[in-house]
C-alpha atoms as a PDB file:
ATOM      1  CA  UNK A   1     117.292  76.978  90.976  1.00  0.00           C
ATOM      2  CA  UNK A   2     116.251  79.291  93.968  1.00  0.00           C
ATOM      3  CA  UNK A   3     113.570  81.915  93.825  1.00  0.00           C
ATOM      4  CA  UNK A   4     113.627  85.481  95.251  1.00  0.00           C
ATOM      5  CA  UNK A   5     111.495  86.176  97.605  1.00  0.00           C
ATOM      6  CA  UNK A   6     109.492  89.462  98.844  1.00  0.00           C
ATOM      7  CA  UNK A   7     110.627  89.313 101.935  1.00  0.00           C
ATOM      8  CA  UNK A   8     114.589  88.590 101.068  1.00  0.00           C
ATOM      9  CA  UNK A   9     114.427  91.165  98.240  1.00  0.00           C
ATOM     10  CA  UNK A  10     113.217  93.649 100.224  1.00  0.00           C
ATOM     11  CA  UNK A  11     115.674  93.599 103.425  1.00  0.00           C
ATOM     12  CA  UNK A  12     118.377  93.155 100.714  1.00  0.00           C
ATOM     13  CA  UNK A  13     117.046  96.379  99.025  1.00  0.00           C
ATOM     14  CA  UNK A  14     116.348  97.889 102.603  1.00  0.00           C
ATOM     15  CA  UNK A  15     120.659  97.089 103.333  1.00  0.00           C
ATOM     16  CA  UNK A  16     121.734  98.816  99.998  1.00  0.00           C
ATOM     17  CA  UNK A  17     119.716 101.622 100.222  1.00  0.00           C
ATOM     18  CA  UNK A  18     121.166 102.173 104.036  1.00  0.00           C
ATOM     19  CA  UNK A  19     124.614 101.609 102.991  1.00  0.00           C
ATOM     20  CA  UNK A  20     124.227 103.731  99.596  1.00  0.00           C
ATOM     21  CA  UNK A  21     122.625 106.197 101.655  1.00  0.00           C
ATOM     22  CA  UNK A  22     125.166 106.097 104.305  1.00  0.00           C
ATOM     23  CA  UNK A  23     128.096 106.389 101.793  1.00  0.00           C
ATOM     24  CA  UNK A  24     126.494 109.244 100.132  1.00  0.00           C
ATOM     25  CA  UNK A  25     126.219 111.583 103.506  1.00  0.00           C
ATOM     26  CA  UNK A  26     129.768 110.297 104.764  1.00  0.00           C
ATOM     27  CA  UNK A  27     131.007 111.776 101.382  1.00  0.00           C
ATOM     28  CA  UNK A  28     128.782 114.892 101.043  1.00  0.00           C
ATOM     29  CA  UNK A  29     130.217 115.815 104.932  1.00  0.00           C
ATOM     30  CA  UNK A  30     133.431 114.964 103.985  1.00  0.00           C
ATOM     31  CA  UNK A  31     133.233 117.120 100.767  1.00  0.00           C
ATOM     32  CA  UNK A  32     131.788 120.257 102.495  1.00  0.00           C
ATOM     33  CA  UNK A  33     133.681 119.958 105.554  1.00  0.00           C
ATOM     34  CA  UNK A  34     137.255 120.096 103.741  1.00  0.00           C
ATOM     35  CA  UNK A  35     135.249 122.609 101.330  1.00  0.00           C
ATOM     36  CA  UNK A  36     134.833 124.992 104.743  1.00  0.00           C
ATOM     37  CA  UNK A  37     138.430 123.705 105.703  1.00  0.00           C
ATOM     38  CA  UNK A  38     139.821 125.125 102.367  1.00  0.00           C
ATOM     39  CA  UNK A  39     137.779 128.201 102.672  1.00  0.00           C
ATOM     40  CA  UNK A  40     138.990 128.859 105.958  1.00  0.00           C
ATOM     41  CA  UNK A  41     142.547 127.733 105.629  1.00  0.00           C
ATOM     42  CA  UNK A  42     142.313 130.810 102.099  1.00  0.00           C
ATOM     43  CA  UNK A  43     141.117 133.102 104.828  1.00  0.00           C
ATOM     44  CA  UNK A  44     143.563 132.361 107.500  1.00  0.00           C
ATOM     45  CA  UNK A  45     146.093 132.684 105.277  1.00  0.00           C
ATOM     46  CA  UNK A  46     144.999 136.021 104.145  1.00  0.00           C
ATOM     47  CA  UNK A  47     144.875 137.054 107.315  1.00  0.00           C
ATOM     48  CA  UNK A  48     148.469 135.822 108.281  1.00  0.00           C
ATOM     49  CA  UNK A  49     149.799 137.998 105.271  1.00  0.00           C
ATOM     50  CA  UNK A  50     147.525 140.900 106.171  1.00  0.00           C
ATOM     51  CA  UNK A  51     148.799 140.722 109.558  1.00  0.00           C
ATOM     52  CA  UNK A  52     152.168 141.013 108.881  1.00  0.00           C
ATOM     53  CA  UNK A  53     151.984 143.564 106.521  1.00  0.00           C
ATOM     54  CA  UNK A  54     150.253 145.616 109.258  1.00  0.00           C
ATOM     55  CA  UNK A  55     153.606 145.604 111.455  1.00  0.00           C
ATOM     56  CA  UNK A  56     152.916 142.203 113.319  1.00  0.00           C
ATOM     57  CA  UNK A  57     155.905 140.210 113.834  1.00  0.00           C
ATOM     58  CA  UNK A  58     156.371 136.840 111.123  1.00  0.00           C
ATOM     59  CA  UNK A  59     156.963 134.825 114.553  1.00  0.00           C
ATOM     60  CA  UNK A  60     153.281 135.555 115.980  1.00  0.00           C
ATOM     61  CA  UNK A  61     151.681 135.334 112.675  1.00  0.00           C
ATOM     62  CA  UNK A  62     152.969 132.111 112.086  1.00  0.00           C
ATOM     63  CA  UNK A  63     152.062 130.707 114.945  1.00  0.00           C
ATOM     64  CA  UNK A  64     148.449 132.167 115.244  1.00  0.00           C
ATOM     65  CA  UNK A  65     148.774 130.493 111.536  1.00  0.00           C
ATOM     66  CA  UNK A  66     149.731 127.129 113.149  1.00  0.00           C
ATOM     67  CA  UNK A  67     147.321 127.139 115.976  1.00  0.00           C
ATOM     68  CA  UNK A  68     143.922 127.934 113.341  1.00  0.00           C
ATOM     69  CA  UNK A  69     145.420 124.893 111.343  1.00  0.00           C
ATOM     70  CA  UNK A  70     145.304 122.664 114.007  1.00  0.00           C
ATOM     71  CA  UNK A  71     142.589 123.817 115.345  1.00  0.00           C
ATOM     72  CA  UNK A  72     140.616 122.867 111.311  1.00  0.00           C
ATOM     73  CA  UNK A  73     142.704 119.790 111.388  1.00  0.00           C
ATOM     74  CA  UNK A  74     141.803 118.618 115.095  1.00  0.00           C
ATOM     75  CA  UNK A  75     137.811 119.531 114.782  1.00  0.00           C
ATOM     76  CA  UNK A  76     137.146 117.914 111.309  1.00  0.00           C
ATOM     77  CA  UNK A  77     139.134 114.328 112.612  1.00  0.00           C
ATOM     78  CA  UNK A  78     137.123 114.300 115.646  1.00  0.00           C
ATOM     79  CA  UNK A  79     133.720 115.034 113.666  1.00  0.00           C
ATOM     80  CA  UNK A  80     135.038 112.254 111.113  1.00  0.00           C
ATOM     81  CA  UNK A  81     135.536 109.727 113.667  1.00  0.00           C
ATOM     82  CA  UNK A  82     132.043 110.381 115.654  1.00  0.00           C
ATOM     83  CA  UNK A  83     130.653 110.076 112.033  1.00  0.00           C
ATOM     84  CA  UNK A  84     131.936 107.050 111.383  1.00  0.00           C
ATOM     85  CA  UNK A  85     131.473 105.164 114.515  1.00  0.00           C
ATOM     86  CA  UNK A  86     127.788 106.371 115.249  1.00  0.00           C
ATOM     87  CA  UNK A  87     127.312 104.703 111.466  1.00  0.00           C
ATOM     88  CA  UNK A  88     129.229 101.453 112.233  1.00  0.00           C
ATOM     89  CA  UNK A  89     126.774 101.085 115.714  1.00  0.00           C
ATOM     90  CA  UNK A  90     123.927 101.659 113.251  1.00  0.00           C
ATOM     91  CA  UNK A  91     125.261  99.137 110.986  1.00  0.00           C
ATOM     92  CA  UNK A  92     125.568  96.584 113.602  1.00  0.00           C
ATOM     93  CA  UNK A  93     122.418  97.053 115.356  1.00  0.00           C
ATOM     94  CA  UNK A  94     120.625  96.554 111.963  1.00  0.00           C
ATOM     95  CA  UNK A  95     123.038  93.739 111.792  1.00  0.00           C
ATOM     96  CA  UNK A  96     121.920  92.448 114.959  1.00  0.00           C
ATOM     97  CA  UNK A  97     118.376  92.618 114.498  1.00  0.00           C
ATOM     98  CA  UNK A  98     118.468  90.663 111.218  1.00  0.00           C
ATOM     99  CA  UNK A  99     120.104  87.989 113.140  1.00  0.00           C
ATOM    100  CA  UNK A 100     117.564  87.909 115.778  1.00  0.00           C
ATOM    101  CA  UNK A 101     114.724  87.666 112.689  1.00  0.00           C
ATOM    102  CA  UNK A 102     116.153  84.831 111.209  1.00  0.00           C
ATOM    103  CA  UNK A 103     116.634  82.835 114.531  1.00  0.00           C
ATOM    104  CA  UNK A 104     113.209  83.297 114.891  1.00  0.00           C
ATOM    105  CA  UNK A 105     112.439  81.989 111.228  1.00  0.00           C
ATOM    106  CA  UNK A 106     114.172  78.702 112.412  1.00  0.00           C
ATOM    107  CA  UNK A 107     112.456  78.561 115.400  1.00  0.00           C
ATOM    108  CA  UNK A 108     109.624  78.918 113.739  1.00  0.00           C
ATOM    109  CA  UNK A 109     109.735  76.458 111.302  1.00  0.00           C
ATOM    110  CA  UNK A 110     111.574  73.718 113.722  1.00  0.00           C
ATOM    111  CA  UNK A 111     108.444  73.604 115.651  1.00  0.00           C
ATOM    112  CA  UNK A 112     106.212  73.781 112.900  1.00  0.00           C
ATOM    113  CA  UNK A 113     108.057  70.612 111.358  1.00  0.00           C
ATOM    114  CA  UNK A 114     107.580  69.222 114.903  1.00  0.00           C
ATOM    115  CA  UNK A 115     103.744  69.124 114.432  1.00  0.00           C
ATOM    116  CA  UNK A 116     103.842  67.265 111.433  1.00  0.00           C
ATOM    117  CA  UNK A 117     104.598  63.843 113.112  1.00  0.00           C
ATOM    118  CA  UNK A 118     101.722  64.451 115.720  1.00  0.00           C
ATOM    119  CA  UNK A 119      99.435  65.516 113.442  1.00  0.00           C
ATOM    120  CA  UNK A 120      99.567  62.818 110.931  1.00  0.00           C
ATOM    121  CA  UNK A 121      99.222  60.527 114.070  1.00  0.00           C
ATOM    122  CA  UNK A 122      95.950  62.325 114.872  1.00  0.00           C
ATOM    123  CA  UNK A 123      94.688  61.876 111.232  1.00  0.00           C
ATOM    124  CA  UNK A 124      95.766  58.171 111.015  1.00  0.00           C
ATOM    125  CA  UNK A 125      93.822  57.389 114.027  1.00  0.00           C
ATOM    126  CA  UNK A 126      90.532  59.471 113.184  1.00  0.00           C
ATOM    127  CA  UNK A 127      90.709  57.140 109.937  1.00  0.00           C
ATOM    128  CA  UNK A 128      90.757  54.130 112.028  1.00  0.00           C
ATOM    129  CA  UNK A 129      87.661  55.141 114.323  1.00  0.00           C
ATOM    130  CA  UNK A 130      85.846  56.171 111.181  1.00  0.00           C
ATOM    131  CA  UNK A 131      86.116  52.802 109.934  1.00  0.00           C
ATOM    132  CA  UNK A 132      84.813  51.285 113.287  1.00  0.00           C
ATOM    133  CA  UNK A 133      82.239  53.884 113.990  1.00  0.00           C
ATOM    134  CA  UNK A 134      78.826  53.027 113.773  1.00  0.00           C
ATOM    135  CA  UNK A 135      76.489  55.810 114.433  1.00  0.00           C
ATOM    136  CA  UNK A 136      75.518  58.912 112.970  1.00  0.00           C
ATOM    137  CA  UNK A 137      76.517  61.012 115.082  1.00  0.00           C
ATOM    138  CA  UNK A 138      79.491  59.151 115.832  1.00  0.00           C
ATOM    139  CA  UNK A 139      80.626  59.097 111.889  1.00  0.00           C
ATOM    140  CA  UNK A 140      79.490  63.061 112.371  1.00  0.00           C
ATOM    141  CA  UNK A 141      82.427  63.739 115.122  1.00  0.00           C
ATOM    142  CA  UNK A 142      84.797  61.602 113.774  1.00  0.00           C
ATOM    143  CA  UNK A 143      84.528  63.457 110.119  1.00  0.00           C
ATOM    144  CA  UNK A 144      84.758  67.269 111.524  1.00  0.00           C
ATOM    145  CA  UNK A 145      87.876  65.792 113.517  1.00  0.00           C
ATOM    146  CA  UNK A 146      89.343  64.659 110.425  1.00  0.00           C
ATOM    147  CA  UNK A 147      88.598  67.779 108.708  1.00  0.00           C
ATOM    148  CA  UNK A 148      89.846  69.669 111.668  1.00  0.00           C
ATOM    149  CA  UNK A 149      93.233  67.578 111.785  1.00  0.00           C
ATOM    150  CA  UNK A 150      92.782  67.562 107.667  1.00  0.00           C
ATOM    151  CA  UNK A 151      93.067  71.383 108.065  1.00  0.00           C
ATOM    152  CA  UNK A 152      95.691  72.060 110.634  1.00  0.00           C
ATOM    153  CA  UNK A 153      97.983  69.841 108.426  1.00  0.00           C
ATOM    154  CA  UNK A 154      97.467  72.270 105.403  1.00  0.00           C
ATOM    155  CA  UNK A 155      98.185  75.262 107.924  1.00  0.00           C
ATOM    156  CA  UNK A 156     101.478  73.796 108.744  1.00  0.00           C
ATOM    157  CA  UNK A 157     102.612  73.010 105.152  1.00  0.00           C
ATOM    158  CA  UNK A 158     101.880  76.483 104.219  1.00  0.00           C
ATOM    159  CA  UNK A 159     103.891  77.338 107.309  1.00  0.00           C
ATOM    160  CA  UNK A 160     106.866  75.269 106.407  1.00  0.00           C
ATOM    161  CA  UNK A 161     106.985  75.999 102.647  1.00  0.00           C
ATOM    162  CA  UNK A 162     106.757  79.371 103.458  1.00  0.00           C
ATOM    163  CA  UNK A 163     109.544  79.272 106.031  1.00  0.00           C
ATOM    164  CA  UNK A 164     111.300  77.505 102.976  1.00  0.00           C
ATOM    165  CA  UNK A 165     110.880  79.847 100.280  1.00  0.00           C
ATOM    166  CA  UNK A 166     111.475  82.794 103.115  1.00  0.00           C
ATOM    167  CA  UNK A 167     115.004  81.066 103.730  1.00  0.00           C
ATOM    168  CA  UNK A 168     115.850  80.883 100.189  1.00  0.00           C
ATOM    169  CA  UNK A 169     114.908  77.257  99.648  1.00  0.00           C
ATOM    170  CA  UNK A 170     115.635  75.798  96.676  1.00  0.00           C
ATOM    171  CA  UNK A 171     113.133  74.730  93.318  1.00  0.00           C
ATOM    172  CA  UNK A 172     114.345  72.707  91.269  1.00  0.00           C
ATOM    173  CA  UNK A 173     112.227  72.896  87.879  1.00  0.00           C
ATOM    174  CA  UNK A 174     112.747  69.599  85.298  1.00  0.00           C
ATOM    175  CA  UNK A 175     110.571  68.512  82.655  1.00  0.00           C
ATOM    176  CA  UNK A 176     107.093  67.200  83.401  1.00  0.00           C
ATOM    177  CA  UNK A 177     104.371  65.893  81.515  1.00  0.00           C
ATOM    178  CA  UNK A 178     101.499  68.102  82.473  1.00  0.00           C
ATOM    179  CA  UNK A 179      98.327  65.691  81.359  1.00  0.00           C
ATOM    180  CA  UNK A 180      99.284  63.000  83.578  1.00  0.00           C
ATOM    181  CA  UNK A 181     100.391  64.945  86.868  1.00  0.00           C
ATOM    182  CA  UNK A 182      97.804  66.801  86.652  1.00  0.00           C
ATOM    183  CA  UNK A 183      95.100  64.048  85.863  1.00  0.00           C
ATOM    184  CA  UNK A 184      96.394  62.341  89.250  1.00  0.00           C
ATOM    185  CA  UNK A 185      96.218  65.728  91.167  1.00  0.00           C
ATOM    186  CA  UNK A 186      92.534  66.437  90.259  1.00  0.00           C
ATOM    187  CA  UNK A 187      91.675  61.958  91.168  1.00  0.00           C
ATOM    188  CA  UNK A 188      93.370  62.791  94.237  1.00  0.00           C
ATOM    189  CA  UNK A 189      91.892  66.221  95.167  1.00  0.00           C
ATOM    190  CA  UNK A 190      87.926  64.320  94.109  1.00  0.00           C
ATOM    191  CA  UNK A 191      88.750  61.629  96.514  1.00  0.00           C
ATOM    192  CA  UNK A 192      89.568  64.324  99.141  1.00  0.00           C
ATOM    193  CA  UNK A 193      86.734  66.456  98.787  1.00  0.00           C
ATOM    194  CA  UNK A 194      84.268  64.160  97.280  1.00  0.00           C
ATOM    195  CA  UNK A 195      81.020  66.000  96.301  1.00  0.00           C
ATOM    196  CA  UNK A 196      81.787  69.494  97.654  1.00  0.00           C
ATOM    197  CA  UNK A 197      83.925  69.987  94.218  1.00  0.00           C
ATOM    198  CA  UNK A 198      82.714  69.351  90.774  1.00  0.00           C
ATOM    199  CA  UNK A 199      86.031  69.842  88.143  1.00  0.00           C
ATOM    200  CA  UNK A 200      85.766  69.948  84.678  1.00  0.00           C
ATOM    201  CA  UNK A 201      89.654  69.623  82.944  1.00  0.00           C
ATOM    202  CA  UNK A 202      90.598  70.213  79.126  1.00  0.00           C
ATOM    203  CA  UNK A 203      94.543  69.535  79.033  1.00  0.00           C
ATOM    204  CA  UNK A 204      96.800  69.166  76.133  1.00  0.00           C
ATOM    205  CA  UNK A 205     100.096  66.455  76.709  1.00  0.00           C
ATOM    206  CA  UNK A 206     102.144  69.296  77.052  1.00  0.00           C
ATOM    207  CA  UNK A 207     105.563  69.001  79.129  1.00  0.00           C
ATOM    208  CA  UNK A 208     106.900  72.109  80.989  1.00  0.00           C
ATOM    209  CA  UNK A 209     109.589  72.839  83.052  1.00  0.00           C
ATOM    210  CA  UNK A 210     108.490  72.882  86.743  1.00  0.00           C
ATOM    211  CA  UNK A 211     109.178  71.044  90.300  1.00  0.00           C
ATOM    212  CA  UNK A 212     106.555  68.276  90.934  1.00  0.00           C
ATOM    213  CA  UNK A 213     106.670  69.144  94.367  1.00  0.00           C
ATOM    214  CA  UNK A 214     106.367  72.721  94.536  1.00  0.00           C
ATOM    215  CA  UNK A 215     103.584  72.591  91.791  1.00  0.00           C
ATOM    216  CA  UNK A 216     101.642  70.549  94.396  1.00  0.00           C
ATOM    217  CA  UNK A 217     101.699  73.235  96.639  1.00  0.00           C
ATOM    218  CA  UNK A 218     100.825  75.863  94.031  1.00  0.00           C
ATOM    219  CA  UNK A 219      97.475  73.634  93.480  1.00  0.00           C
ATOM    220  CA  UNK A 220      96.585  72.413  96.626  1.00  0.00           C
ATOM    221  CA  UNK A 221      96.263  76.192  97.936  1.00  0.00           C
ATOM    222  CA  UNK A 222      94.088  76.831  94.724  1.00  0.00           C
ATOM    223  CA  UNK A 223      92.080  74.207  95.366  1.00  0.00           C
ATOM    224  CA  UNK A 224      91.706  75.384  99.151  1.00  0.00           C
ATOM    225  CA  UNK A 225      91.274  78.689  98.379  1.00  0.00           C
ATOM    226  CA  UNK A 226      88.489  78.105  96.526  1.00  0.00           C
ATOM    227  CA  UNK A 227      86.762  75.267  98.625  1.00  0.00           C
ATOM    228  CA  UNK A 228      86.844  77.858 101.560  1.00  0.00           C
ATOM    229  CA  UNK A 229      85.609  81.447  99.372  1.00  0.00           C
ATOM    230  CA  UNK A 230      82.471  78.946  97.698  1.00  0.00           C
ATOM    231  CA  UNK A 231      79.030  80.016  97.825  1.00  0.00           C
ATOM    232  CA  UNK A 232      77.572  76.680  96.971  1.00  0.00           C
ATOM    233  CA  UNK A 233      78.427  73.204  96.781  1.00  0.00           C
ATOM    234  CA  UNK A 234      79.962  72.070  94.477  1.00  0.00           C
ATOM    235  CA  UNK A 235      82.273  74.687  93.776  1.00  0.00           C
ATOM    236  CA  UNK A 236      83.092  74.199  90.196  1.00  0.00           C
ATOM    237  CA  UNK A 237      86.765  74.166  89.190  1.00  0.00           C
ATOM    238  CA  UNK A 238      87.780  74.057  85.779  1.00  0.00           C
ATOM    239  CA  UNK A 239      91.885  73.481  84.659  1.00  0.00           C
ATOM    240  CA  UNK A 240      93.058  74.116  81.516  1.00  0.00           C
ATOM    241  CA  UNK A 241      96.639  73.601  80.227  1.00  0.00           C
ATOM    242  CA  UNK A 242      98.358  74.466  76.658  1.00  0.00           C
ATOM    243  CA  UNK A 243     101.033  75.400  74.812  1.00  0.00           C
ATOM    244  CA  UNK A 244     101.582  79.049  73.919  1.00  0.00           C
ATOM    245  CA  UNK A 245     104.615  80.557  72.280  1.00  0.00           C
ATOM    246  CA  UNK A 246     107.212  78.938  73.999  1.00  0.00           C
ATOM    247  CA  UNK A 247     105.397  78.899  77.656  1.00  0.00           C
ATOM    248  CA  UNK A 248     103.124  76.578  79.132  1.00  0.00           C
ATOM    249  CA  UNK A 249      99.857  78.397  80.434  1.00  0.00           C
ATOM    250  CA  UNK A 250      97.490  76.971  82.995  1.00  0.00           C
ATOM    251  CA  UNK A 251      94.238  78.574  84.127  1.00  0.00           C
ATOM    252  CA  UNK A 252      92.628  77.545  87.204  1.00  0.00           C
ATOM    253  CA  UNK A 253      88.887  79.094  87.645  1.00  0.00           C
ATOM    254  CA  UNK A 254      86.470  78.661  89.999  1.00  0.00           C
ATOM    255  CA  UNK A 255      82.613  79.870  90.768  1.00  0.00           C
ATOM    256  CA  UNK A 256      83.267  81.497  94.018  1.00  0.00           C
ATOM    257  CA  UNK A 257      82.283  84.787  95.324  1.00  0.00           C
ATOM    258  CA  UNK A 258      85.450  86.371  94.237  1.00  0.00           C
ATOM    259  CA  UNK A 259      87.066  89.633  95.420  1.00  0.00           C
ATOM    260  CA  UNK A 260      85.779  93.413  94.633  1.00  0.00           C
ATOM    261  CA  UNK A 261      88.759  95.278  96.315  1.00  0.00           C
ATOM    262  CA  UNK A 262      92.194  95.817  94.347  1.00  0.00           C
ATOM    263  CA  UNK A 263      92.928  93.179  91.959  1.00  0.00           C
ATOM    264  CA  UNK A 264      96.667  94.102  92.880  1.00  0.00           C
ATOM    265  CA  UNK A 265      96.424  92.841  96.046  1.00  0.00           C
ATOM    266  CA  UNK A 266      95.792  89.580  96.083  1.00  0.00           C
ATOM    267  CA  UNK A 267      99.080  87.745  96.318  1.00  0.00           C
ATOM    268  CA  UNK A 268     100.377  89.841  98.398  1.00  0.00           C
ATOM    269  CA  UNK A 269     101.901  88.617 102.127  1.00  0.00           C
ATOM    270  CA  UNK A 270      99.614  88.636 104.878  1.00  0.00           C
ATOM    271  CA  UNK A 271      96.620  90.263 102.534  1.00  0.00           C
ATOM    272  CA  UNK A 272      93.350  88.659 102.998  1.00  0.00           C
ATOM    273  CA  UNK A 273      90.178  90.034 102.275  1.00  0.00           C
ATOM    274  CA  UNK A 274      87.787  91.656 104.613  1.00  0.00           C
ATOM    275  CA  UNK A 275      85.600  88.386 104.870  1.00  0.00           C
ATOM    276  CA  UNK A 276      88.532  86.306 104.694  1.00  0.00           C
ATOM    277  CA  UNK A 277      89.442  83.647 107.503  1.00  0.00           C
ATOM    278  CA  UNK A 278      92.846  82.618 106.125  1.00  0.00           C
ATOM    279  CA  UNK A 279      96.397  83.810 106.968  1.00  0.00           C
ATOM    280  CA  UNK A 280      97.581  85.797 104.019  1.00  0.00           C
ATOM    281  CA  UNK A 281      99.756  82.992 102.908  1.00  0.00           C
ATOM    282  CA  UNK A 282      98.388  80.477 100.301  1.00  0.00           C
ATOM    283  CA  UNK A 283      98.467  82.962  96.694  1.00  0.00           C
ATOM    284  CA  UNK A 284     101.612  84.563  98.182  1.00  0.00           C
ATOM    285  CA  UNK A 285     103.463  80.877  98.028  1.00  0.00           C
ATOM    286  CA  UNK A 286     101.650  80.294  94.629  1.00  0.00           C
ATOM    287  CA  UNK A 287     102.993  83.431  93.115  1.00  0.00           C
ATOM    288  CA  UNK A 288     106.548  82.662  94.822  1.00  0.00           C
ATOM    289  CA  UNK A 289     106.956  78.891  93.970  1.00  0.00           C
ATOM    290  CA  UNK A 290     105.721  79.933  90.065  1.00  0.00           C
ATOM    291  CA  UNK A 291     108.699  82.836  90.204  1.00  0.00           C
ATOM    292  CA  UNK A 292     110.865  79.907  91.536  1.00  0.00           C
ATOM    293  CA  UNK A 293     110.113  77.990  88.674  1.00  0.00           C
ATOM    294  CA  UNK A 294     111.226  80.616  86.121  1.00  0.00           C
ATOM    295  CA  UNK A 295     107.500  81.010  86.104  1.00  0.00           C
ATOM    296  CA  UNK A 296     104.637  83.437  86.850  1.00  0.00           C
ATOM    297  CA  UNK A 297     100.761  83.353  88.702  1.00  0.00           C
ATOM    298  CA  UNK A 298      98.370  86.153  88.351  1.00  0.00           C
ATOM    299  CA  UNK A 299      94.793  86.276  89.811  1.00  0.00           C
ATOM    300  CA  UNK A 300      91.935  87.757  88.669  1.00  0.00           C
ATOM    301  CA  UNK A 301      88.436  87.566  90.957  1.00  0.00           C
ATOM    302  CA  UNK A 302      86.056  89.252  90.506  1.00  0.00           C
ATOM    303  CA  UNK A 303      82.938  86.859  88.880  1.00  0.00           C
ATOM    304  CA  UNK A 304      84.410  83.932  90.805  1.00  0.00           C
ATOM    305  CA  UNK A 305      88.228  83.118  90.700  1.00  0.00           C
ATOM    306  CA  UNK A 306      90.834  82.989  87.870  1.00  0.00           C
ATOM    307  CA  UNK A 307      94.642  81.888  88.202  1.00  0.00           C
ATOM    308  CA  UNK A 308      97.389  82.164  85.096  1.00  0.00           C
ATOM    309  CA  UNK A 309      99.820  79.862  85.943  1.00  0.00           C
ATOM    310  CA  UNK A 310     102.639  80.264  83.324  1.00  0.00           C
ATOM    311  CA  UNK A 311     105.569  77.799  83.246  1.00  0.00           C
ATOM    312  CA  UNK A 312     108.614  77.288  80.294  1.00  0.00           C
ATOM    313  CA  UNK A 313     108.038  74.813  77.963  1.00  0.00           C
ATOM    314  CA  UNK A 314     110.404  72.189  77.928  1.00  0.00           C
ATOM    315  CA  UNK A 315     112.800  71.294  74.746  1.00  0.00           C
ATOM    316  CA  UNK A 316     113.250  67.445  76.370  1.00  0.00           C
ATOM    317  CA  UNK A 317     109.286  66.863  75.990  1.00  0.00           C
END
């Protein structure tokens, strides 16, 4: 299953309302222009009939009968046809432009996928020289590198997922067994982080219906987002998962400074805070990826940082 996306529902919207609108003032000009054309046509009519009952000849009121029609008939097709055209040059300049957006979305995300390859490389090797390294200030390089490298690699997912869920990419929910992913995710994530996060998990063997992969994103950016916006280390991370009427709910908390601005903001494209370093884009994939799912994410932060992550609970459990 696919999942809408701001950006796609909003140039969709953006098209209908331009051709709705567009439609609408073709067909109001086109109702009061033959509106005026019957109005006039009534009075040149009159006139016609009041000219020959003043003595004119029928032959000359007919024709200065003929000549007003055409001249109605002749105007209005000419101001129909400008109307039209200058609308169809709109229409394909908006056309155009969309065109030219989404060849720069591939672009985009080709060389974003490019990086991934080098990148990895860098990592790989920065392992290796760890491993050999044997001074302090040599194990002190060699660890910003990797969290340098460790960093630029989460940029580019974020890129590329985004670029994915921007093109309409698809997620494709099936049952999982929440306990056990998520038991692996938070081994994995200690192992990453080591001491800077302390977690602290109370999960029920529930099974939901979600996409492995995309729920790795969803946490991974949680889990970043709240490593970077700590104010001490550990940051303490808590994940809690149960069953609820039907729906799975998750709720991912943290003890970090939080946010004091509009709650309704945060999710939102490009929105980062005012002491923010990040690029907009981590919550804004979470709530996506969870809408993919058939699911939802909302954030509260205000004494440190609170995610609802709420998924369909799966009949195949």
């Amino acid at each position: 299953m696919s999942g809408k996306n701001d950006i796609h529902r909003s140039t969709t919207r953006r098209m209908k309302i331009m051709i709705g609108a567009q439609v609408f003032w073709i067909g109001l000009v086109c109702l009061v222009g033959a509106w005026w054309g019957f109005l006039l046509l009534r009075q040149a009519s009159k006139i016609a009939q009041l000219e020959v009952a003043a003595g004119m000849a029928s032959g000359e009121a007919h024709m200065a009968w003929m000549r007003t029609q055409r001249m109605l008939y002749g105007e209005s097709t000419a101001f129909l046809t400008l109307l039209i055209l200058s609308t169809g040059f709109l229409f394909r300049l908006y056309w155009l432009e969309m065109r030219r957006s989404r060849s720069m979305q591939a672009f985009f995300a080709s060389v974003t996928h490019e990086l991934r390859t080098p990148l990895t490389s860098i990592r790989l090797q920065a392992e290796s020289i760890a491993e050999s390294c044997s001074g302090e200030s040599e194990r002190d390089l060699v660890k910003r590198l990797l969290e340098d490298t460790t960093r630029l690699e989460a940029q580019v997912e974020r890129t590329l997922e985004l670029a994915r869920v921007e093109g309409g990419g698809a997620v494709f929910a099936q049952p999982l067994r929440l306990l056990p992913w998520l038991t692996r995710f938070v081994q994995t994530a200690q192992e990453s982080y080591g001491k800077r996060v302390s977690f602290e998990t109370d999960i029920d063997d529930v099974v939901a219906e979600a996409d492995p992969t995309a729920l790795q994103v969803v946490f991974r950016n949680l889990l970043e987002n709240s490593v970077k916006h700590a104010l001490k280390e550990p940051v303490k991370v808590s994940v809690r998962a149960k069953a609820s009427s039907g729906n799975v709910e998750i709720l991912f908390r943290d003890d970090g400074k939080g946010y004091s601005g509009d709650q309704s903001d945060l999710g939102g494209l490009f929105f980062r805070g005012s002491s923010s370093q990040g690029s907009g884009v981590g919550l804004y994939l979470v709530k996506m990826l969870m809408a993919g799912m058939k699911g939802s994410a909302s954030f509260e932060s205000r004494n440190g940082f609170l995610v609802k992550l709420v998924l369909r609970e799966s009949s195949h459990g």
